[in-house]
PDB file of N, CA and C in Angstrom:
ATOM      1  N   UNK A   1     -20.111  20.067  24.437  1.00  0.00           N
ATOM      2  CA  UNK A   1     -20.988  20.098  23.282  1.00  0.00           C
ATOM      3  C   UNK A   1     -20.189  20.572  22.071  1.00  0.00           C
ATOM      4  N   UNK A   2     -19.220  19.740  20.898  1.00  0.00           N
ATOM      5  CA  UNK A   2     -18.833  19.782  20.302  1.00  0.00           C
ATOM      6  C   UNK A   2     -19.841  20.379  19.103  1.00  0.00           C
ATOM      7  N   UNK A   3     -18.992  20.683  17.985  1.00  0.00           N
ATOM      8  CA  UNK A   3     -19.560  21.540  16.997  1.00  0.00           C
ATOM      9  C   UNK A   3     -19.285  19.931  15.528  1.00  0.00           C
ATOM     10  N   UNK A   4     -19.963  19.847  14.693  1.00  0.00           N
ATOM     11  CA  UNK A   4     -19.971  19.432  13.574  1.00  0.00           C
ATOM     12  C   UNK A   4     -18.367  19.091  13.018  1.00  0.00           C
ATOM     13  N   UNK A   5     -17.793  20.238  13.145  1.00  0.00           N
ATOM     14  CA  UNK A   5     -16.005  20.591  12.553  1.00  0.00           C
ATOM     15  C   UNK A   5     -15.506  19.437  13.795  1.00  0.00           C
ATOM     16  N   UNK A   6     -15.644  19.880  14.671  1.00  0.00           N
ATOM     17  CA  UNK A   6     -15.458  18.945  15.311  1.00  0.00           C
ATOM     18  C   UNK A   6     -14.738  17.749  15.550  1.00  0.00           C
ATOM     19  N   UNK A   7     -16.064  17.240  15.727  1.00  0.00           N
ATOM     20  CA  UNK A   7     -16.602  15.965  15.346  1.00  0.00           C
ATOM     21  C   UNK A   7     -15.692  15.428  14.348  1.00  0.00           C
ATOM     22  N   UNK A   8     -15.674  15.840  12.971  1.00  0.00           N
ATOM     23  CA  UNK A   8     -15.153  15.736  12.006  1.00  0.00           C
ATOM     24  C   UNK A   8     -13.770  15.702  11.729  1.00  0.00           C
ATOM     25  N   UNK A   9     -13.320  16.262  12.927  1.00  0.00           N
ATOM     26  CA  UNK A   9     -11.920  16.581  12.980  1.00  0.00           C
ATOM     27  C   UNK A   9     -11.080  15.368  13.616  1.00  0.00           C
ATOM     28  N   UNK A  10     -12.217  15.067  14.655  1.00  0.00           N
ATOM     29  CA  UNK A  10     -12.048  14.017  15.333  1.00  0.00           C
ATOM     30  C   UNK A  10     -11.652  12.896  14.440  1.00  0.00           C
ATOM     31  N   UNK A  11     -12.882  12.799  14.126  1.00  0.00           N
ATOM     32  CA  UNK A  11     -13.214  11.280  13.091  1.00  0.00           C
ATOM     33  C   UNK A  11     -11.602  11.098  12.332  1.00  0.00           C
ATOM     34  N   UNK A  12     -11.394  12.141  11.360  1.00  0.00           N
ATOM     35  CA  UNK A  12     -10.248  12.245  10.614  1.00  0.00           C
ATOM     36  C   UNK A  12      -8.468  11.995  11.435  1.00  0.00           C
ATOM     37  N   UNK A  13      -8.767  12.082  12.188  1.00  0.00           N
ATOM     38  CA  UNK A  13      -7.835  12.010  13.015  1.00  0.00           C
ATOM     39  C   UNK A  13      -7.382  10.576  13.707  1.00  0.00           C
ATOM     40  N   UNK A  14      -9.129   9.992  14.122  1.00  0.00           N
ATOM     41  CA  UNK A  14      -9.070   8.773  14.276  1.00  0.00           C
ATOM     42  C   UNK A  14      -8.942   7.728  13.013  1.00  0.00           C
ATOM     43  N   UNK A  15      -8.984   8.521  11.735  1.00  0.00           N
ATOM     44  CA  UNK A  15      -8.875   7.343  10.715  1.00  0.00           C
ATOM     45  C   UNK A  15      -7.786   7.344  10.129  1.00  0.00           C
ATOM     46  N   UNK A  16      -6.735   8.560  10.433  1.00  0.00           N
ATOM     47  CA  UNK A  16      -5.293   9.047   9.929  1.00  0.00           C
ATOM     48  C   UNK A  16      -4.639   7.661  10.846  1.00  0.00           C
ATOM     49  N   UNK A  17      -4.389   8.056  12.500  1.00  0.00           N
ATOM     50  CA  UNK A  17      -4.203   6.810  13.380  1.00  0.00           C
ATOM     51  C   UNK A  17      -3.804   5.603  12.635  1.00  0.00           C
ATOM     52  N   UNK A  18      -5.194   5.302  12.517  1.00  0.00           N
ATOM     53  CA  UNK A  18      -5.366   3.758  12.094  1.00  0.00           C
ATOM     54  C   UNK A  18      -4.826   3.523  10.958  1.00  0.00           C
ATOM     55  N   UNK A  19      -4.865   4.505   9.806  1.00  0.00           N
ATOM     56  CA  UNK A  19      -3.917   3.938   8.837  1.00  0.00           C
ATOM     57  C   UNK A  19      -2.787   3.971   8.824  1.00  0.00           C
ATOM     58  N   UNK A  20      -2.062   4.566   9.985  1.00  0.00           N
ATOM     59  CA  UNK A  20      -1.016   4.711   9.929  1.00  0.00           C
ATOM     60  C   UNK A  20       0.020   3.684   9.213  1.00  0.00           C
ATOM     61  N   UNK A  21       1.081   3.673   8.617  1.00  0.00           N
ATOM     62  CA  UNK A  21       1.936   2.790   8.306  1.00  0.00           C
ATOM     63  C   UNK A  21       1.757   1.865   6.879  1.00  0.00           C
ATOM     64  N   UNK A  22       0.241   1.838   6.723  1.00  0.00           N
ATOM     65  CA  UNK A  22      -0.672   1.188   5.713  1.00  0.00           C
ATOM     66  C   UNK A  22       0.076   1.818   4.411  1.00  0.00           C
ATOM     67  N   UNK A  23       0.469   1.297   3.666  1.00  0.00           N
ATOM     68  CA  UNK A  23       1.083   1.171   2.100  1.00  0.00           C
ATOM     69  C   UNK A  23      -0.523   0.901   1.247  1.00  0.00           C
ATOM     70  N   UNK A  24       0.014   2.118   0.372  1.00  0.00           N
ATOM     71  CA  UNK A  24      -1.560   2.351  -0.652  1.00  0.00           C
ATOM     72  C   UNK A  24      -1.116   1.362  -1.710  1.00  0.00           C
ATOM     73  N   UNK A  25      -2.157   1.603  -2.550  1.00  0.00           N
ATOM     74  CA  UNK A  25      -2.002   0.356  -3.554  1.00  0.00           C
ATOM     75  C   UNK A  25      -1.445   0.944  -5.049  1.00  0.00           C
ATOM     76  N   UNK A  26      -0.128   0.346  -5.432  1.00  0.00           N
ATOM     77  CA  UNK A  26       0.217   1.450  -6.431  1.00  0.00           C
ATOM     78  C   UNK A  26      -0.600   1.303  -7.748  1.00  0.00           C
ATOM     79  N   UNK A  27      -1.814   1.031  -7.942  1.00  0.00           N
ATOM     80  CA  UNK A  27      -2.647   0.612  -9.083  1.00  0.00           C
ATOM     81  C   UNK A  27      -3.595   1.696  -8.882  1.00  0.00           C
ATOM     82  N   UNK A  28      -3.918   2.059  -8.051  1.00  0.00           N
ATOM     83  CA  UNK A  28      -5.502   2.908  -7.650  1.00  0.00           C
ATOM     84  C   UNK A  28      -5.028   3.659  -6.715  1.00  0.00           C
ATOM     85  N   UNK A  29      -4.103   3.672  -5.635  1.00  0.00           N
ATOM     86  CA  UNK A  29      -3.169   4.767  -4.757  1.00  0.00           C
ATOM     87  C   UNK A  29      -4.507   5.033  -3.714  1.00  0.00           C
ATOM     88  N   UNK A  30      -5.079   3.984  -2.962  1.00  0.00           N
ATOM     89  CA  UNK A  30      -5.941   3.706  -2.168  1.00  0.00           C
ATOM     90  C   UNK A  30      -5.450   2.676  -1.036  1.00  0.00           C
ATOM     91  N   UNK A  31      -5.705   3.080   0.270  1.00  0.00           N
ATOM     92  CA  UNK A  31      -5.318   2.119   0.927  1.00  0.00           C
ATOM     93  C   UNK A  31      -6.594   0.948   0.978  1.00  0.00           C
ATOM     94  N   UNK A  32      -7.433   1.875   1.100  1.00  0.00           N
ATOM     95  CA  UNK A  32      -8.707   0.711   1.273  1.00  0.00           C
ATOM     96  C   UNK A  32      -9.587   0.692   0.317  1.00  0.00           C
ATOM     97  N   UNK A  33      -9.358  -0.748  -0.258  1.00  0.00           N
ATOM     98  CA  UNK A  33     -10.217  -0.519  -1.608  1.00  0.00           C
ATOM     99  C   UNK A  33     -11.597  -0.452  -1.692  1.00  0.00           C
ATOM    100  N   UNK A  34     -12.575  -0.797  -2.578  1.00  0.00           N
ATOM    101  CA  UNK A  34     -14.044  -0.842  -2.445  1.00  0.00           C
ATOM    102  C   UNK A  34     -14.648  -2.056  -1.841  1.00  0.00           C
ATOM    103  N   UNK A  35     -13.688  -2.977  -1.721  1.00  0.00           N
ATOM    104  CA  UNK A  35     -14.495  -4.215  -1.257  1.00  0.00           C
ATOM    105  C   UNK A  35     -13.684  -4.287   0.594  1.00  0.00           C
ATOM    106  N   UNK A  36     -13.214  -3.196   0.932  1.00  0.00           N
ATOM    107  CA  UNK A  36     -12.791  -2.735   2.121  1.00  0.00           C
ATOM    108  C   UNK A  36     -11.723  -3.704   2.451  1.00  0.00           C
ATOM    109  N   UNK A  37     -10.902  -3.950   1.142  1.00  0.00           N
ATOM    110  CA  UNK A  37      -9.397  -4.500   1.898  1.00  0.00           C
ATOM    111  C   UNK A  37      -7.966  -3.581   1.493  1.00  0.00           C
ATOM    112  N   UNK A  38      -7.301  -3.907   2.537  1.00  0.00           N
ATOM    113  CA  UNK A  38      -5.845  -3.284   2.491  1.00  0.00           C
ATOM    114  C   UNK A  38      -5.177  -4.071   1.117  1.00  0.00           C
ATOM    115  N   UNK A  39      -3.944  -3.376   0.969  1.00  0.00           N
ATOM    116  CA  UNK A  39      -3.590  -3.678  -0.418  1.00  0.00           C
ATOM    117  C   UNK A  39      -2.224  -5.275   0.407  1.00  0.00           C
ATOM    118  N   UNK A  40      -2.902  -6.336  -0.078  1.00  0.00           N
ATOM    119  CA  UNK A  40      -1.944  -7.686   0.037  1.00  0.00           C
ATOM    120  C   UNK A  40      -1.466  -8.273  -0.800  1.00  0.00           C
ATOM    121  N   UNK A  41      -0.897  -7.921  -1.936  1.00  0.00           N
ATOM    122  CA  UNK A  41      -0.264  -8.514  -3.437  1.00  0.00           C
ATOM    123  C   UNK A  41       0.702  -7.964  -3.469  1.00  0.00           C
ATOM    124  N   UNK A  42       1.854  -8.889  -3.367  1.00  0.00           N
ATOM    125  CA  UNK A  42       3.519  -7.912  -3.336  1.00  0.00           C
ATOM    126  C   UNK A  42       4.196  -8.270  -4.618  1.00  0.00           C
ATOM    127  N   UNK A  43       4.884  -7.406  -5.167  1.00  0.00           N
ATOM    128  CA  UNK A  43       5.493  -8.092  -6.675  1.00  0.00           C
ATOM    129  C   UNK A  43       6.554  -9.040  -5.880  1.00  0.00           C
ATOM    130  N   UNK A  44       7.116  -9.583  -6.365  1.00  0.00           N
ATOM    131  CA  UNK A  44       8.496 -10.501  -6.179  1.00  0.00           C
ATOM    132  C   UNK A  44       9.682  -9.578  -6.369  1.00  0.00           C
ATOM    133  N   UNK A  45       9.522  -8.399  -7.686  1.00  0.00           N
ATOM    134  CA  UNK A  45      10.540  -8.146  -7.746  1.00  0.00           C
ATOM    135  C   UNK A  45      10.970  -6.389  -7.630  1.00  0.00           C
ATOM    136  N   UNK A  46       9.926  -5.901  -7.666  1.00  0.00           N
ATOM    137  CA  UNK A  46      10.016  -4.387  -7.038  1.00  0.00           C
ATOM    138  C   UNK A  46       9.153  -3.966  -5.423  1.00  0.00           C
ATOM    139  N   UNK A  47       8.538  -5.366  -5.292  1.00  0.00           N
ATOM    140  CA  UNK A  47       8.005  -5.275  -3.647  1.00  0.00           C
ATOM    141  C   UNK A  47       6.885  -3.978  -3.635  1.00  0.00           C
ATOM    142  N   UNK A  48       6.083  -3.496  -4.616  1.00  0.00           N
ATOM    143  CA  UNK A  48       4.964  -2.749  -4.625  1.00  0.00           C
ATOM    144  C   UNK A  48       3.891  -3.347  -3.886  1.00  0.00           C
ATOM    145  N   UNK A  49       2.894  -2.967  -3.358  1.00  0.00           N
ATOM    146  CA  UNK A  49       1.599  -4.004  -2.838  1.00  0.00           C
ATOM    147  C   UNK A  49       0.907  -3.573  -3.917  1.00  0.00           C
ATOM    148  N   UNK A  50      -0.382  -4.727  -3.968  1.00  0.00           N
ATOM    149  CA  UNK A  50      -1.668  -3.962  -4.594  1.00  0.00           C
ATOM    150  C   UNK A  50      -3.139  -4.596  -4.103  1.00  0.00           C
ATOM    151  N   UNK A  51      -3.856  -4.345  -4.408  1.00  0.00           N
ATOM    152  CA  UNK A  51      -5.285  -4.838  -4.196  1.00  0.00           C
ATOM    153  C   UNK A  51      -5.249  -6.188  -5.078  1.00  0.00           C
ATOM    154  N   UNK A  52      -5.831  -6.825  -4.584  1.00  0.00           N
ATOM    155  CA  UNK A  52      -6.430  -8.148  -5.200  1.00  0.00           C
ATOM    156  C   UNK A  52      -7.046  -7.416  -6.767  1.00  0.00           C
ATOM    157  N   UNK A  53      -7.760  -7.214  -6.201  1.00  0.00           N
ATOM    158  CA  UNK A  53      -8.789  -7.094  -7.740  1.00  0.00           C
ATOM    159  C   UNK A  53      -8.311  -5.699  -8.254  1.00  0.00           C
ATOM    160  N   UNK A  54      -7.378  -4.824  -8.178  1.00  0.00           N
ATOM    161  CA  UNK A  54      -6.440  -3.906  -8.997  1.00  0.00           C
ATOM    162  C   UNK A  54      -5.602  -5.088  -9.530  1.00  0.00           C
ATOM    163  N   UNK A  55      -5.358  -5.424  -9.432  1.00  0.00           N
ATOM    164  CA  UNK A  55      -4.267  -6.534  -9.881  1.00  0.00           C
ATOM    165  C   UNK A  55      -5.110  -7.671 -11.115  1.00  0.00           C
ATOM    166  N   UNK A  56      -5.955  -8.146 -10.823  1.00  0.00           N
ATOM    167  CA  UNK A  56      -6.866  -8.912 -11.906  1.00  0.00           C
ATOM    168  C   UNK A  56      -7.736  -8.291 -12.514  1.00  0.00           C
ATOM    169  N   UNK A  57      -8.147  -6.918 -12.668  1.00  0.00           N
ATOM    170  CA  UNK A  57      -8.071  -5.892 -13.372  1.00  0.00           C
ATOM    171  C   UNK A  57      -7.214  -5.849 -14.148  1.00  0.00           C
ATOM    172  N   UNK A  58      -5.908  -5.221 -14.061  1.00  0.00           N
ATOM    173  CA  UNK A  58      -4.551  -4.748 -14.603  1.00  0.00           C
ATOM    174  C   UNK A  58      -3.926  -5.953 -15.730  1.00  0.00           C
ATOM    175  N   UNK A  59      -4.471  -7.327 -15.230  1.00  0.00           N
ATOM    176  CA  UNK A  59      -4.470  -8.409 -15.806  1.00  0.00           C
ATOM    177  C   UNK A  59      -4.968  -8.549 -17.214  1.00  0.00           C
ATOM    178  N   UNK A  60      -6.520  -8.413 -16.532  1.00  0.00           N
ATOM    179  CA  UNK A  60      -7.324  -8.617 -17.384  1.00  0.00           C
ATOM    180  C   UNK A  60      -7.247  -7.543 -18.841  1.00  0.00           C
ATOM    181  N   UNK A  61      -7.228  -6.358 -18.393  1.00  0.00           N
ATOM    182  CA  UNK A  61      -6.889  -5.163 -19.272  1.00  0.00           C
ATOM    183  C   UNK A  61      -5.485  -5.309 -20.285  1.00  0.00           C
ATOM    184  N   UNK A  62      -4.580  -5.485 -19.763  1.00  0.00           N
ATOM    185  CA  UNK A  62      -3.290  -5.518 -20.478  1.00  0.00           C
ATOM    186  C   UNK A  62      -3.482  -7.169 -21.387  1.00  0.00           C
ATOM    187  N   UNK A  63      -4.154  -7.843 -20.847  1.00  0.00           N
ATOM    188  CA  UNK A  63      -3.923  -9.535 -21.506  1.00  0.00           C
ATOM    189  C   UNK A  63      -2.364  -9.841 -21.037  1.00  0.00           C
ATOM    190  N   UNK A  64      -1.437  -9.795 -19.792  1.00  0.00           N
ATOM    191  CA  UNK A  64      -0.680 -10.509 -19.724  1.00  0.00           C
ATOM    192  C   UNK A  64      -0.668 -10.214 -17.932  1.00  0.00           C
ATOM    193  N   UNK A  65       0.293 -11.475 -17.345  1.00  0.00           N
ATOM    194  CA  UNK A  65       0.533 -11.289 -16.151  1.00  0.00           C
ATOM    195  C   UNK A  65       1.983 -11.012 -15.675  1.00  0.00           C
ATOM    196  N   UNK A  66       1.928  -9.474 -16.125  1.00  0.00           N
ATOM    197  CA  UNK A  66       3.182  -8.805 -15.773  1.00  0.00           C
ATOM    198  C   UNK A  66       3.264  -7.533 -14.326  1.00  0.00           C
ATOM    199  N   UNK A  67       3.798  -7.075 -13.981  1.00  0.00           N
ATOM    200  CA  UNK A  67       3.105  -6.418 -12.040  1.00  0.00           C
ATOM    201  C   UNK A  67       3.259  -4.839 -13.385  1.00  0.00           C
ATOM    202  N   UNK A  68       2.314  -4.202 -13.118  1.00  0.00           N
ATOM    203  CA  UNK A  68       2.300  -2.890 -13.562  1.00  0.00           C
ATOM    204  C   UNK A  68       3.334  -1.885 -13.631  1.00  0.00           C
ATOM    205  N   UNK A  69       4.232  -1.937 -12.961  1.00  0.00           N
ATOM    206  CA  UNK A  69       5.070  -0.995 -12.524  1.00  0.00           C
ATOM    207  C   UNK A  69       6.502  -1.079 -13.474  1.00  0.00           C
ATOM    208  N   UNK A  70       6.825  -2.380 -12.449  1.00  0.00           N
ATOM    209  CA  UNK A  70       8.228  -3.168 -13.336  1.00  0.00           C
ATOM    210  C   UNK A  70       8.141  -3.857 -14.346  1.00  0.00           C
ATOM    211  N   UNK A  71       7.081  -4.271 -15.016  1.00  0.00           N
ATOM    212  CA  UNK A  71       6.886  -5.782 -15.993  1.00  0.00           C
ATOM    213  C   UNK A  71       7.240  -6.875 -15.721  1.00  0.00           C
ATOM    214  N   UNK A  72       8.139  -6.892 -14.829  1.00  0.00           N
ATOM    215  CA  UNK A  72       8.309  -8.006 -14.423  1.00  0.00           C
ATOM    216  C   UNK A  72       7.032  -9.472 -14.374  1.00  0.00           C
ATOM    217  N   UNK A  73       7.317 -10.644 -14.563  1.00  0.00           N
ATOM    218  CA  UNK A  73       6.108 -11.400 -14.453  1.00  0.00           C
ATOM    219  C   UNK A  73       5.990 -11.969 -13.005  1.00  0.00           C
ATOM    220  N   UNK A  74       4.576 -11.651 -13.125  1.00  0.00           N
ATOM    221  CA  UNK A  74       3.755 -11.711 -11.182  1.00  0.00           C
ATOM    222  C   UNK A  74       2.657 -13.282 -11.324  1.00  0.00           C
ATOM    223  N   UNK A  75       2.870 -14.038 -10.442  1.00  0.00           N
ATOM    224  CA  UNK A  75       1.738 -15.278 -10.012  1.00  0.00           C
ATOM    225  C   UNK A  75       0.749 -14.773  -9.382  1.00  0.00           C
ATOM    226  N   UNK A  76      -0.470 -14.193  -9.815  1.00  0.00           N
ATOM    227  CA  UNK A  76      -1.124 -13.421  -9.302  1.00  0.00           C
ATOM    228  C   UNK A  76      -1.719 -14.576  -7.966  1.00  0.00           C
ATOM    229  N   UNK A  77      -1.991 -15.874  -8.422  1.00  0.00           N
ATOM    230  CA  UNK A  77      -1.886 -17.103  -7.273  1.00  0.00           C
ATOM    231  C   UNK A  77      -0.676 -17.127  -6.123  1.00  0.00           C
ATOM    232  N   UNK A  78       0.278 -17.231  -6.210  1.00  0.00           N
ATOM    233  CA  UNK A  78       1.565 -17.265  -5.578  1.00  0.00           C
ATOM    234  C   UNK A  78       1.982 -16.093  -5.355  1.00  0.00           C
ATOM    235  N   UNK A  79       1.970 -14.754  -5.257  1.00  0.00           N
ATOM    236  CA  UNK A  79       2.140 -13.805  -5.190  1.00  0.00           C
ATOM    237  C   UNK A  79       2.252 -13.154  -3.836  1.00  0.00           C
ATOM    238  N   UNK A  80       3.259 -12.994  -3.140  1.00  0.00           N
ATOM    239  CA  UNK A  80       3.577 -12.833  -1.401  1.00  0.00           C
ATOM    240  C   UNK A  80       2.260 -11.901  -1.120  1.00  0.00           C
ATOM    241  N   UNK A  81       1.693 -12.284   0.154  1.00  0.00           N
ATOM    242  CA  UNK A  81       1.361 -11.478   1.076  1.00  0.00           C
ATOM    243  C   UNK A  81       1.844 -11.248   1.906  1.00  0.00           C
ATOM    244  N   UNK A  82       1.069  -9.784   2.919  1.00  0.00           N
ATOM    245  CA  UNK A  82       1.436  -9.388   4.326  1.00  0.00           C
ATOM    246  C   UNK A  82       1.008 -10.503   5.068  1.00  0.00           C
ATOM    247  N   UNK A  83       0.017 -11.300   4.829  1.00  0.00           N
ATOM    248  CA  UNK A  83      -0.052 -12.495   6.265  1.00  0.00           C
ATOM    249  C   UNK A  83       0.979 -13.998   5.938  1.00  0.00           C
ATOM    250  N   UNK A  84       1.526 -13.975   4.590  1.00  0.00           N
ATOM    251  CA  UNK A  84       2.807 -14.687   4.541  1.00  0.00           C
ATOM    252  C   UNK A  84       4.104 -13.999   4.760  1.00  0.00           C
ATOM    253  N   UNK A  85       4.368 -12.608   5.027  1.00  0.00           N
ATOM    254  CA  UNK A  85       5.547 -12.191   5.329  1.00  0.00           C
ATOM    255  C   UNK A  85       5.525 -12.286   6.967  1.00  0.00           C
ATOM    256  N   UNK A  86       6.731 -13.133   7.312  1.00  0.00           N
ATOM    257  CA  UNK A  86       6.209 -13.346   8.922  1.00  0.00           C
ATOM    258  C   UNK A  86       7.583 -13.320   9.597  1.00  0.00           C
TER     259      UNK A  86
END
């Protein structure tokens, strides 16, 4: 008969686990965003990930399609993912 702390301790433990290895998103520094995805937008040229929609955000806000970090210019279309890095 576990206690509340617990429980809780548990949970946290089981959700540390699972993220293990998971790269946050350098736009919002979240692994899992609000629409509950991992961050799959890689620059080309400093290899940051980000969220989909941190990224067309960041877009939209600045008026150009440059990756936040480096300036470099990003295809927010063409733009590597983790299920194209293989």
């Amino acid at each position: 008969n576990g206690s509340i702390i617990d429980g809780l301790s548990a949970f946290k433990r089981n959700i540390v686990g699972a993220l293990k290895g998971q790269s946050e998103c350098a736009i919002c520094y979240s692994i899992i965003s609000t629409d509950k995805k991992m961050p799959d937008k890689r620059c080309g040229t400093c290899k940051n990930l980000f969220h989909r929609t941190c990224l067309y955000k960041w877009f939209q806000s600045s008026n150009q399609n440059t990756c936040p970090l480096c300036r470099n210019p990003i295809d927010y279309l063409g733009a590597d993912t983790k299920a194209r890095r293989g």
